[in-house]
Every structure is written in structure tokens, then in C-alpha cells.
N, C-alpha and C. Protein backbone atom coordinates (compact mmCIF):
# COMPACT_ATOMS: atom_id res chain seq x y z
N UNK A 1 47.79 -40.54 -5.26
CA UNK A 1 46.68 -39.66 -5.06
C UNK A 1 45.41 -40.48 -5.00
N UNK A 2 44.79 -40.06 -4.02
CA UNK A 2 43.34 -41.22 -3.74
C UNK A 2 42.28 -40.13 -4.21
N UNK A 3 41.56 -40.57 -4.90
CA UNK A 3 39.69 -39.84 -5.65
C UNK A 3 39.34 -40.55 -4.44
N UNK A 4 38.05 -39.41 -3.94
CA UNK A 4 37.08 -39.50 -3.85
C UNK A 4 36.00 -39.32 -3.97
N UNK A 5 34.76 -40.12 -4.28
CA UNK A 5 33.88 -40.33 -5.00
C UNK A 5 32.81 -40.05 -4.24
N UNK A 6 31.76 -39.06 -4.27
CA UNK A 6 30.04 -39.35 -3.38
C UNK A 6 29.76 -39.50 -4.26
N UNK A 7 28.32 -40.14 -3.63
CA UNK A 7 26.99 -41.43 -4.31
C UNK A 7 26.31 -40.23 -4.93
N UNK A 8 25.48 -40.67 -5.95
CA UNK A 8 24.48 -39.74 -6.14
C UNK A 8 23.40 -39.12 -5.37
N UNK A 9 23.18 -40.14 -4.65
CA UNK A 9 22.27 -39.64 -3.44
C UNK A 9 22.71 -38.27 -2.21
N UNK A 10 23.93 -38.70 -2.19
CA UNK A 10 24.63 -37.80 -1.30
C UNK A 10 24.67 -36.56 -2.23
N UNK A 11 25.22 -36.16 -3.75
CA UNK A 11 25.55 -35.21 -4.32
C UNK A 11 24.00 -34.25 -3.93
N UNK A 12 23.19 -35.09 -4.29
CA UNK A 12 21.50 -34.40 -4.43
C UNK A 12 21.32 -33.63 -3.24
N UNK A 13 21.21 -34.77 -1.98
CA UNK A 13 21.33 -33.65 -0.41
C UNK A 13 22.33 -32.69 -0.40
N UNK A 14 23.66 -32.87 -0.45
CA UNK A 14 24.49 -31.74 -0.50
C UNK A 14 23.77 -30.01 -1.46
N UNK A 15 23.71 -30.38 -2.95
CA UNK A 15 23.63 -29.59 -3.88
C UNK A 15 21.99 -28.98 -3.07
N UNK A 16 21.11 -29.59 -2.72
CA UNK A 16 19.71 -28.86 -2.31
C UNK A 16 19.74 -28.56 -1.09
N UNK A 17 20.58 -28.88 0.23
CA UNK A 17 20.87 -27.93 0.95
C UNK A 17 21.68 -26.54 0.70
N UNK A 18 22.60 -26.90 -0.35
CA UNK A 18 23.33 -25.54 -0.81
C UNK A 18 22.36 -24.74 -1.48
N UNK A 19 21.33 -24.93 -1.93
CA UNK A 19 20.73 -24.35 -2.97
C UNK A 19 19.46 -23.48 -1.69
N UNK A 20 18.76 -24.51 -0.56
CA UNK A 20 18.10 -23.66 -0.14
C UNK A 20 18.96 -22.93 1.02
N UNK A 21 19.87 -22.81 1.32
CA UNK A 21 20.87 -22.02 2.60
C UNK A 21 20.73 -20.62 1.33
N UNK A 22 21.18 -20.78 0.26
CA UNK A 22 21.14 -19.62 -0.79
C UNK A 22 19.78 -19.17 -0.19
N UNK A 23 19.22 -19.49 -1.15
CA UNK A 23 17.71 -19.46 -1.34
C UNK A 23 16.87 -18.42 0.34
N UNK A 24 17.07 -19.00 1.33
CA UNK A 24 17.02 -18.75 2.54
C UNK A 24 17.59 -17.48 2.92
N UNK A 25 18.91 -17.41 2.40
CA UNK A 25 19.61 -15.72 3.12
C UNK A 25 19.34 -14.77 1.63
N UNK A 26 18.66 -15.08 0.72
CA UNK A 26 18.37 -14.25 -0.26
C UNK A 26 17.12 -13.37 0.01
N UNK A 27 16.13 -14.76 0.50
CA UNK A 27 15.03 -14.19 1.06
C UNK A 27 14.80 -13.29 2.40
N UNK A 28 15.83 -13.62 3.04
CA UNK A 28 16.09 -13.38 4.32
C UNK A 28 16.58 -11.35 3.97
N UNK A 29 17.37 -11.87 3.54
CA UNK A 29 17.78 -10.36 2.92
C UNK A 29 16.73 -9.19 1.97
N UNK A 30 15.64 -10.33 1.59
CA UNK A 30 14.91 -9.19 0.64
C UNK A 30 13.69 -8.92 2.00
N UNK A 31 13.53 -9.72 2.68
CA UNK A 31 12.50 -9.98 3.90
C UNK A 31 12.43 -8.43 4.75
N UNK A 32 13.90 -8.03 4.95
CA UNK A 32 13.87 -7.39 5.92
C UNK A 32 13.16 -5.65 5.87
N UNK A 33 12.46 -4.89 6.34
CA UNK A 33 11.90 -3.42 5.83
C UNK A 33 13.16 -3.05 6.29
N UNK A 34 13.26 -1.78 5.48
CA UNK A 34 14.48 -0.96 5.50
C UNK A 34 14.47 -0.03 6.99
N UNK A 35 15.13 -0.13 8.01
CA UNK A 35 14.75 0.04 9.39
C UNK A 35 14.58 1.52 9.18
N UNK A 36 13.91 2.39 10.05
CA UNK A 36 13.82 3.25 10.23
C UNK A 36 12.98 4.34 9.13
N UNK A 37 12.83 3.84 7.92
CA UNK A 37 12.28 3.91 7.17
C UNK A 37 10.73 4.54 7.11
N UNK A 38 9.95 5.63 6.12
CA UNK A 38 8.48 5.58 5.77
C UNK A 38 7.84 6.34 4.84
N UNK A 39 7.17 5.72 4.49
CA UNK A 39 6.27 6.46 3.60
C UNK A 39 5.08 7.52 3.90
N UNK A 40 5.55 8.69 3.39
CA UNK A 40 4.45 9.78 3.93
C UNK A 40 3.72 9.93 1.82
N UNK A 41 2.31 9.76 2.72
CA UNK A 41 1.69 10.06 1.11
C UNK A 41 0.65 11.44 1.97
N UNK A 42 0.56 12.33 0.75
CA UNK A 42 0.09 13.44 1.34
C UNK A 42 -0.61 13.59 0.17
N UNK A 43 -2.07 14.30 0.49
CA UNK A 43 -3.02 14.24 -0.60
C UNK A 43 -3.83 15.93 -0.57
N UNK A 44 -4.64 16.13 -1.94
CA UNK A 44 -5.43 17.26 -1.49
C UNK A 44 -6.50 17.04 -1.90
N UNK A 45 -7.48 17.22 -1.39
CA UNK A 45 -9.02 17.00 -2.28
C UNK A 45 -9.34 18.47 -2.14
N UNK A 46 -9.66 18.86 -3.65
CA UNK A 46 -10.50 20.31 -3.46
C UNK A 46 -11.76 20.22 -3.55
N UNK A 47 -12.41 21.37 -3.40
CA UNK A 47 -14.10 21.79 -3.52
C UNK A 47 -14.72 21.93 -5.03
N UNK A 48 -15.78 21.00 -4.48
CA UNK A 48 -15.89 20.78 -5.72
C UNK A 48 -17.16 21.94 -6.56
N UNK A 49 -17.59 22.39 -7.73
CA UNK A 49 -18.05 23.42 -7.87
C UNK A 49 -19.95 23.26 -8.21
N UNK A 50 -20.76 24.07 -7.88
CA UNK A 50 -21.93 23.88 -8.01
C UNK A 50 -23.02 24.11 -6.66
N UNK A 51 -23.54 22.86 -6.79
CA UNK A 51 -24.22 23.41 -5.31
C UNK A 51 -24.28 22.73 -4.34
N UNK A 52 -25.21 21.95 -3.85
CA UNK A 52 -25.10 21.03 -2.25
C UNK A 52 -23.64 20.01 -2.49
N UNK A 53 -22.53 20.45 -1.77
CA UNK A 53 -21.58 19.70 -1.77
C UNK A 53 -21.94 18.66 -0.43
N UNK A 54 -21.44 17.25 -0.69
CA UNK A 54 -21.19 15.97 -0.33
C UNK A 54 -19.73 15.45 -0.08
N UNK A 55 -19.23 15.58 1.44
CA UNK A 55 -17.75 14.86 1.32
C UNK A 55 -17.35 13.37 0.72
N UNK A 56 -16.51 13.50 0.12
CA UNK A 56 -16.15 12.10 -0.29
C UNK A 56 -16.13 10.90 0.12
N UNK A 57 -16.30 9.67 -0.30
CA UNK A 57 -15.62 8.55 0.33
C UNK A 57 -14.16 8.33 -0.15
N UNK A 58 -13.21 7.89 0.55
CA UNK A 58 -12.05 8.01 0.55
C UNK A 58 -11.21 6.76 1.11
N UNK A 59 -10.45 6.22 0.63
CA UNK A 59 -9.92 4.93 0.75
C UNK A 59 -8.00 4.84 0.52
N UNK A 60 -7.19 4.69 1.57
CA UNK A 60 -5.79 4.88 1.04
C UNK A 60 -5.31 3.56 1.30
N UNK A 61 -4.45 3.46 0.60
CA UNK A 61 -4.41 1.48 0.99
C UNK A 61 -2.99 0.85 0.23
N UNK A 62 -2.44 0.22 0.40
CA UNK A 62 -0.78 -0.26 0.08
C UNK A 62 -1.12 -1.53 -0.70
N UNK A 63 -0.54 -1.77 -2.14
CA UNK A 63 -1.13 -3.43 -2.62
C UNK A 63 -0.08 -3.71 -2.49
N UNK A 64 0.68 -5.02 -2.99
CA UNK A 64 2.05 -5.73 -3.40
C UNK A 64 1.94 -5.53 -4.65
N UNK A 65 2.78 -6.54 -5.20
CA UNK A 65 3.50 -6.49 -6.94
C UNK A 65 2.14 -6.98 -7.45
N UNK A 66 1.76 -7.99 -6.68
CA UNK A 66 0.62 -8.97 -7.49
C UNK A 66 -0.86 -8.07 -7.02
N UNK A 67 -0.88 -6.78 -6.18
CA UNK A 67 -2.21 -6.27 -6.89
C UNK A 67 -2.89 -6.42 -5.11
N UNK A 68 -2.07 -7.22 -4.24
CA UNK A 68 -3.01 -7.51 -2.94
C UNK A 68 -3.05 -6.66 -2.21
N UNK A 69 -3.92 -6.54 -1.19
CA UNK A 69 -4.03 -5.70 -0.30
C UNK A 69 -2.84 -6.16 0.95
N UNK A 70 -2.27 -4.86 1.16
CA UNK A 70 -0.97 -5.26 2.39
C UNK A 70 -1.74 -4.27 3.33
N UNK A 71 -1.93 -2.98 3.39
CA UNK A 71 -2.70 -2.46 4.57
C UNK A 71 -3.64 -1.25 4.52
N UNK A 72 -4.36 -1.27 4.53
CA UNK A 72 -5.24 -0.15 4.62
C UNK A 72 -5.14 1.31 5.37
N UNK A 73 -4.46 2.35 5.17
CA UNK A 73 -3.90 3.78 5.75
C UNK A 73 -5.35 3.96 6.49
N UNK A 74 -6.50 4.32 5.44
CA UNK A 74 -7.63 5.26 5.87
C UNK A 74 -8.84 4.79 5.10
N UNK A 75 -9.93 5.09 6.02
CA UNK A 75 -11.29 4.63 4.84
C UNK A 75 -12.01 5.62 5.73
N UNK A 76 -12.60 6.45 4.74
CA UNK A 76 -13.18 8.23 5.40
C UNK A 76 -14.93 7.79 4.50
N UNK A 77 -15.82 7.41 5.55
CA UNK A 77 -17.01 7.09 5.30
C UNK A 77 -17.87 7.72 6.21
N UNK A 78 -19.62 8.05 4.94
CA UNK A 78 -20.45 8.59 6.59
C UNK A 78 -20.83 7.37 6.94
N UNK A 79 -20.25 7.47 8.88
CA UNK A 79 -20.57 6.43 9.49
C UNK A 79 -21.95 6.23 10.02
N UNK A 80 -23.01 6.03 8.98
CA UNK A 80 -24.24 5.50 9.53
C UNK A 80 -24.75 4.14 8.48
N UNK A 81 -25.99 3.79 9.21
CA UNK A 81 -26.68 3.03 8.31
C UNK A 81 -26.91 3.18 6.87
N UNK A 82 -27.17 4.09 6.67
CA UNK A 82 -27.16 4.71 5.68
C UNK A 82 -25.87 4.68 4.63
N UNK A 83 -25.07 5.14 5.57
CA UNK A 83 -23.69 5.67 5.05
C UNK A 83 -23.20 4.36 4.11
N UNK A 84 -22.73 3.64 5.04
CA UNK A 84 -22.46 1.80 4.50
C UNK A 84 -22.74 1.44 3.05
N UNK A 85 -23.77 1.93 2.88
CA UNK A 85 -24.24 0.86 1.14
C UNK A 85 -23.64 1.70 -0.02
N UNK A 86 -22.85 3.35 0.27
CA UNK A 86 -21.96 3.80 -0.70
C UNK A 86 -20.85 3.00 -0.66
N UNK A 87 -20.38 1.74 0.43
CA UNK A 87 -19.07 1.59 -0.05
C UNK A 87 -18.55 1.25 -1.08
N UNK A 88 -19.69 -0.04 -1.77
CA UNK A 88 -19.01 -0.60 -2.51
C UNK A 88 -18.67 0.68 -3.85
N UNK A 89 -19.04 1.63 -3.71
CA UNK A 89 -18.51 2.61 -5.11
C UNK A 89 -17.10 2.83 -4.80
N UNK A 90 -16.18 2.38 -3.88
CA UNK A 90 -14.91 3.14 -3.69
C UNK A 90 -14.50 1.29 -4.25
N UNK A 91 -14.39 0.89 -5.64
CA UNK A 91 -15.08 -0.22 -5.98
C UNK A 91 -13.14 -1.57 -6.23
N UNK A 92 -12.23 -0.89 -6.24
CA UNK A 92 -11.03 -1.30 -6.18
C UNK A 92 -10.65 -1.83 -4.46
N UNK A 93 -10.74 -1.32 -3.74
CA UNK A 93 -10.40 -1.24 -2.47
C UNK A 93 -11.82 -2.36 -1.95
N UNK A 94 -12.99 -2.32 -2.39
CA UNK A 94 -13.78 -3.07 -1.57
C UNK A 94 -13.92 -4.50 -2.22
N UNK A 95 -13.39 -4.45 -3.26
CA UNK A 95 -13.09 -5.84 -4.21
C UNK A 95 -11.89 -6.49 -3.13
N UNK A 96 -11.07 -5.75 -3.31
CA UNK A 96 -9.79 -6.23 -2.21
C UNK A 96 -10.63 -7.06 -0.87
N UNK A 97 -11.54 -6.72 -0.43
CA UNK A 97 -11.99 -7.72 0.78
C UNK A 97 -11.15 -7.28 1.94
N UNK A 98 -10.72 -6.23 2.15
CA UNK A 98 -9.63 -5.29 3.56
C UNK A 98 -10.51 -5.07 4.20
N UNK A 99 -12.55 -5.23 4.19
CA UNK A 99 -13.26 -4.72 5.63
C UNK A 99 -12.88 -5.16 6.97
N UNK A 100 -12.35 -6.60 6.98
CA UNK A 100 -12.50 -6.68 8.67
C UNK A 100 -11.10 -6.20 9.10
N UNK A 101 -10.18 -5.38 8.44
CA UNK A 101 -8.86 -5.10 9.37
C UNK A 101 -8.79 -3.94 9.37
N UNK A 102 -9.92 -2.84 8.55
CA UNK A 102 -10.01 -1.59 9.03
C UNK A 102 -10.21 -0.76 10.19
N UNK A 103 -9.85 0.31 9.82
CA UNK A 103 -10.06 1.49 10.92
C UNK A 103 -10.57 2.38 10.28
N UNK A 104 -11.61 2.87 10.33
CA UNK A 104 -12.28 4.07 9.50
C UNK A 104 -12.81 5.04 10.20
N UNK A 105 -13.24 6.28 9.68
CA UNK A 105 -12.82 7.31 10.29
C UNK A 105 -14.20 8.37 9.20
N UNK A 106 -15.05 9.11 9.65
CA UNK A 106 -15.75 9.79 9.29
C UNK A 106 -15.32 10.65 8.02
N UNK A 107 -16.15 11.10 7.21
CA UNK A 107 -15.72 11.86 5.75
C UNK A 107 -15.33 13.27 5.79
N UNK A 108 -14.52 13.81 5.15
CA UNK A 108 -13.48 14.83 4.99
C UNK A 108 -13.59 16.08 4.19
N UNK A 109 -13.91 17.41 4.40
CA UNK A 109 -14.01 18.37 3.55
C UNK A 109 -12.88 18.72 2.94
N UNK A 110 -12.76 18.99 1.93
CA UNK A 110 -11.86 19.27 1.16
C UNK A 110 -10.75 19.87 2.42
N UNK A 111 -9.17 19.64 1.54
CA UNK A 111 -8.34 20.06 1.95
C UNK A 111 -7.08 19.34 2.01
N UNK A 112 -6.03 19.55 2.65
CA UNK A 112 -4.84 18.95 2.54
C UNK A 112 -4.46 18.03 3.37
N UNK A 113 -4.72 16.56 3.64
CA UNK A 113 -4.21 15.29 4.49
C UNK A 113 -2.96 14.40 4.30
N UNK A 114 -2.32 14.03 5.17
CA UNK A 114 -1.15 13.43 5.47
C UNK A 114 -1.24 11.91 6.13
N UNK A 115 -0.85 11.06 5.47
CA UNK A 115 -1.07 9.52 6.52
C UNK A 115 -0.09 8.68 6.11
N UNK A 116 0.67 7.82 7.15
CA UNK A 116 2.12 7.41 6.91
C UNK A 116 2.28 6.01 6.64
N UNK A 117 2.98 5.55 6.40
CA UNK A 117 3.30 3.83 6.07
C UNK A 117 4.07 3.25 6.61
N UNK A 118 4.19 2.80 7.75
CA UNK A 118 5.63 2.57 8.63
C UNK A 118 6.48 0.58 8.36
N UNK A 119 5.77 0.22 7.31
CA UNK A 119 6.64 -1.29 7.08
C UNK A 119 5.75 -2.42 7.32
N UNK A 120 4.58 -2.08 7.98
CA UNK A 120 3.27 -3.07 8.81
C UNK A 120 2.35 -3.37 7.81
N UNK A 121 2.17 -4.52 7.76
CA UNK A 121 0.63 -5.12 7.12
C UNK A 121 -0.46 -4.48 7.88
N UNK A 122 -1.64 -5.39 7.36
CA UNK A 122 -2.57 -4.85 8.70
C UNK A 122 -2.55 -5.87 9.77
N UNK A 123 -1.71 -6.53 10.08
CA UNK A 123 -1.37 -7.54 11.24
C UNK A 123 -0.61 -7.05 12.32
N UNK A 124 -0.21 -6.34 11.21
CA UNK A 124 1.37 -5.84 12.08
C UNK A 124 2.59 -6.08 11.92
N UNK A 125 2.95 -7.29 11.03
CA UNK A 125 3.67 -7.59 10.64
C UNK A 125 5.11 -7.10 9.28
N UNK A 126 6.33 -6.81 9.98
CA UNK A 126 6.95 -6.10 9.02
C UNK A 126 6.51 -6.78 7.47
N UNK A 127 6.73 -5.95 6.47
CA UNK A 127 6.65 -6.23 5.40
C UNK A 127 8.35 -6.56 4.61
N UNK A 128 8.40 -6.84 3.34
CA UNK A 128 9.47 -6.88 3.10
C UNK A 128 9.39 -5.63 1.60
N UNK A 129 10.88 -5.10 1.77
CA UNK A 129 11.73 -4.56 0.40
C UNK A 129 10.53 -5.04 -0.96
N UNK A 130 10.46 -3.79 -1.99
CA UNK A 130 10.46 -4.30 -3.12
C UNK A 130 9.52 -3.51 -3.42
N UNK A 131 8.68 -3.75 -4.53
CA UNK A 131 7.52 -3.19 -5.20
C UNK A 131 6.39 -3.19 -4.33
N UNK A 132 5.50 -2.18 -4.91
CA UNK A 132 4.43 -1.62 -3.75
C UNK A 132 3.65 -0.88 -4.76
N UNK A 133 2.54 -0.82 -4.89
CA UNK A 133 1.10 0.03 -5.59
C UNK A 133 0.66 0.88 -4.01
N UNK A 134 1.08 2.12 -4.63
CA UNK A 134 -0.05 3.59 -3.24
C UNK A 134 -1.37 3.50 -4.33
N UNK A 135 -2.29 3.21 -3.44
CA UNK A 135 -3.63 3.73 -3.77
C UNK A 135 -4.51 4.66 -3.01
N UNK A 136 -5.12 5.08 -3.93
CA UNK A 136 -5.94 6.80 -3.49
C UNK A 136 -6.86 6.68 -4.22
N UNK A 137 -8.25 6.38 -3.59
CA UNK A 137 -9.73 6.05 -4.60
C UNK A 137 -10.44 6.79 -3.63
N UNK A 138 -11.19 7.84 -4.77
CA UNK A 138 -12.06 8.87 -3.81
C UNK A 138 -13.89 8.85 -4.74
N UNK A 139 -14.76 8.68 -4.13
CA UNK A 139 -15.96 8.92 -4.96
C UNK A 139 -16.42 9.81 -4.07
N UNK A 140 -17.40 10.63 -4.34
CA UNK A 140 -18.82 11.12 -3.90
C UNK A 140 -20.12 11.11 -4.64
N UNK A 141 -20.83 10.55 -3.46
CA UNK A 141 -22.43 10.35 -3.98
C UNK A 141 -22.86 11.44 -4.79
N UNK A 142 -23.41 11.25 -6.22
CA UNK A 142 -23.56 11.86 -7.14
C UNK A 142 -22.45 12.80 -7.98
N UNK A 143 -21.24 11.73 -7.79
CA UNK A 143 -20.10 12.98 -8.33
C UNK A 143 -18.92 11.97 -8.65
N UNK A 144 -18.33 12.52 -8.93
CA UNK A 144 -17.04 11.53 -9.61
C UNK A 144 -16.61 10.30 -8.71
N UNK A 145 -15.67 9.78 -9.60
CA UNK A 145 -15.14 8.33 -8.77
C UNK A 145 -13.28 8.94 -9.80
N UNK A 146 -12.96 8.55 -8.83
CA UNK A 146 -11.15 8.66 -9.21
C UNK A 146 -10.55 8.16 -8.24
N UNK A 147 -9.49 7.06 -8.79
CA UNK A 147 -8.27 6.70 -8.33
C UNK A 147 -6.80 6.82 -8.93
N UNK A 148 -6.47 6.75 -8.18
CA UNK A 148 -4.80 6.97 -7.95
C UNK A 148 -4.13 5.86 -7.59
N UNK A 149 -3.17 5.50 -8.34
CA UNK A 149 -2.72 3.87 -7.87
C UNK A 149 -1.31 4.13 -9.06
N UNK A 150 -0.25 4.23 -8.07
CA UNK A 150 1.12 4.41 -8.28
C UNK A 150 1.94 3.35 -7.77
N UNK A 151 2.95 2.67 -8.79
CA UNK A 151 4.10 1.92 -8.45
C UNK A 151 4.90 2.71 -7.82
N UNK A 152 5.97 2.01 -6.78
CA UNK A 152 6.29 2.70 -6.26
C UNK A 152 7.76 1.26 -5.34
N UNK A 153 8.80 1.37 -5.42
CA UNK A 153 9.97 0.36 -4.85
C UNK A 153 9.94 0.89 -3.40
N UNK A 154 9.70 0.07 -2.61
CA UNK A 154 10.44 0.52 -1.32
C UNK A 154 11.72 -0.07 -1.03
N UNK A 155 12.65 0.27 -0.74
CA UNK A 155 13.98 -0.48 -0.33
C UNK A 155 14.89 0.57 0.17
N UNK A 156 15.87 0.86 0.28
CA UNK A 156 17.58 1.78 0.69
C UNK A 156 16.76 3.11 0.40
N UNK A 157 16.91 3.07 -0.89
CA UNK A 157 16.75 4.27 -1.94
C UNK A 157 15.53 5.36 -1.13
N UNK A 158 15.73 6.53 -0.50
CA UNK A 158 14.99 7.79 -0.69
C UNK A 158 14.06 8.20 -1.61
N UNK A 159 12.86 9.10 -1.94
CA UNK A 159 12.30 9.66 -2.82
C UNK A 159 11.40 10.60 -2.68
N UNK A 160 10.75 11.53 -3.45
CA UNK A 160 9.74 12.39 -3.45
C UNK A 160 9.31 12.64 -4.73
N UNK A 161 7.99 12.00 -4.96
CA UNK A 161 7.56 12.40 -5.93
C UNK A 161 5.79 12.87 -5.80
N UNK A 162 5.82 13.80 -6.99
CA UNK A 162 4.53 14.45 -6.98
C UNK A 162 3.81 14.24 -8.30
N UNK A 163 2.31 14.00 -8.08
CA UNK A 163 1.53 13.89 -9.04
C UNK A 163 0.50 14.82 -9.15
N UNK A 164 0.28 15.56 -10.09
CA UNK A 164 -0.69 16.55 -10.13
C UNK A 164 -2.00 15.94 -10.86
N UNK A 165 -3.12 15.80 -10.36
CA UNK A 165 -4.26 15.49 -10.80
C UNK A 165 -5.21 16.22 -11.67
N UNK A 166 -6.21 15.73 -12.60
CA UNK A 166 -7.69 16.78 -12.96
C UNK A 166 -8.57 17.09 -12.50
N UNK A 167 -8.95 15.87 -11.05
CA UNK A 167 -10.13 16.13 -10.76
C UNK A 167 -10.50 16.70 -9.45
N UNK A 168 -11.39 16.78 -8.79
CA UNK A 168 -11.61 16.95 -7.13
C UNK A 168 -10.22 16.25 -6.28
N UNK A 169 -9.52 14.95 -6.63
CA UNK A 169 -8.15 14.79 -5.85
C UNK A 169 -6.83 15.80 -6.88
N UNK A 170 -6.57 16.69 -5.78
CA UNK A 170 -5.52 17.62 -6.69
C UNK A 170 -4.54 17.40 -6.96
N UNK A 171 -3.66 16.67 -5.76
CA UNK A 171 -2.37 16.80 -5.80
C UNK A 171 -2.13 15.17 -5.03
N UNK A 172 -0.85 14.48 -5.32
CA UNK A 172 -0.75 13.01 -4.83
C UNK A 172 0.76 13.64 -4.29
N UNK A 173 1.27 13.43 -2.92
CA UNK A 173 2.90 13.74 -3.09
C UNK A 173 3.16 12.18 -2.19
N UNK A 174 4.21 11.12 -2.56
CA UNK A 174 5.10 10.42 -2.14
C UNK A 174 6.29 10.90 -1.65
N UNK A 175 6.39 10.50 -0.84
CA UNK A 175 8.03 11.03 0.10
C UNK A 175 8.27 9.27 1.10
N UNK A 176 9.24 9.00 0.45
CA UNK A 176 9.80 7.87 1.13
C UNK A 176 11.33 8.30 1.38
N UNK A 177 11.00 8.22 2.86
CA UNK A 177 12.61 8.44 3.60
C UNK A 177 12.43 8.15 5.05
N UNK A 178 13.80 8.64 5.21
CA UNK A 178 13.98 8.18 7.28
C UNK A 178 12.99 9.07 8.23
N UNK A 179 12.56 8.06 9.27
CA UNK A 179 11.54 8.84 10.33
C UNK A 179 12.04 10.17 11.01
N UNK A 180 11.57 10.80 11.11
CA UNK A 180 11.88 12.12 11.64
C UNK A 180 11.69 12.27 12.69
């Protein structure tokens, strides 16, 4: 019976190509968005009580595990000169630094809105499986500031969940499932 023997040098390349080919289809596998897949977050802002009502500023936006900004849904601002210098009160979302990949969209009277999450950064780029923060930060000039910022797994797994609120935002509903 003949041994054979590799060098140490050889064991090292062998063992760290095995280790990143692992490494590689692990990632590869957590990489991929679950096809067909999305997230519908559906919100309500009610009326708020007293006298000269002011629509909100309004901000919906996707972080990762570590807190970053992955894409911005909606940013509901009055679009004037004027309008602009309330942003920084929607004060989570404008810390994030997401202005230049927005799309924003004029401010909202109370009521019931729907806006979806289809797997995309704001590049465009699929995202991958895993943990995810929904955020929902609403202020109005001279009136409350509230956010909403829920963990939340995206992967295989289906869901619907609902959050009932105290303030002017009423209701938070998550629904992650197949496109319709």
C-alpha cells in the first residue's frame, strides 16, 4: 500500500478553495429574492382633531439588519420652496442620506394608502433573503412626529401582519406573499 502525502502548501490551497466554493453557494443561495414574491405595506393616517389641519410629511422606506437604507417606497412633501426645510423633521429617514434616489410625491389627506416592495434597492438591484426594518415616519408642521419601524424576514415564508397605532398613523398592515 503506497501513502500519499500533500505539502502543506498544497493542503492550504485545497482546504481555502473548499472553504470559499462553500462560502460562495451559501451566499449565492441567501443572495437570491424569493421570485415572484412582495411586500404590500398598507397604511392609514386619520384626521386629525381641532382646527386648521396640515397634511403630513410622510416617508416609507426598507432598512437592512444593520439599520441602512435599501429603498425608499414614498416621500409625500409640500413640494415648494418653502415646503423643503420641514424635511429634516421626518428626522430617521433624512439621517439615512436616501435624498438623491428619491421619488416624491406631494402631501396626503388623511386616509387609506397602499405601496409595494418588489425585491429592488433603489438601483434596482435585486436584494437578497433575510431581515428587513418597514419604516413609516409621519410628522406634521405643528403636530406630532411618529414612526413605525418593524422587523420583518423576507424569505419562502408568507405573512400578514397588523399593527394598530395611537396616533394620527392608525393602522400599519404587512402582507408578504406572491404577486397577484
Amino acid at each position: 500500500m503506497q501513502r500519499r502525502f500533500i505539502s502543506r502548501r498544497s493542503f492550504i490551497y485545497r482546504a481555502t478553495g473548499l472553504f470559499l466554493t462553500l462560502w460562495a453557494g451559501r451566499s449565492l443561495a441567501q443572495a437570491r429574492w424569493a421570485a415572484g414574491m412582495k411586500l404590500d405595506i398598507t397604511f392609514e393616517i386619520a384626521a386629525a382633531s381641532g382646527g386648521r389641519y396640515r397634511a403630513p410629511y410622510v416617508a416609507v422606506w426598507l432598512e437592512n439588519a444593520q439599520g441602512l437604507p435599501v429603498r425608499t417606497l414614498a416621500l409625500w412633501f409640500e413640494q415648494s420652496s418653502k415646503g423643503t426645510r420641514w424635511l429634516p423633521d421626518l428626522r430617521r429617514w433624512y439621517r439615512s442620506g436616501s435624498l438623491e434616489n428619491t421619488v416624491s410625491g406631494p402631501t396626503r389627506l388623511p386616509g387609506r394608502y397602499a405601496l409595494s416592495f418588489d425585491g429592488k434597492d433603489d438601483k434596482g438591484n435585486p436584494v437578497s433573503q433575510g431581515d428587513y426594518f418597514v419604516c413609516v415616519e409621519m410628522v406634521r408642521e405643528h403636530g406630532p412626529y411618529e414612526l413605525f419601524r418593524e422587523k420583518v424576514t423576507l424569505a419562502q415564508t408568507p405573512f400578514k401582519r397588523s399593527f394598530n397605532m395611537a396616533g394620527e398613523l392608525k393602522e400599519v398592515t404587512l402582507t408578504y406573499d406572491k404577486q397577484g
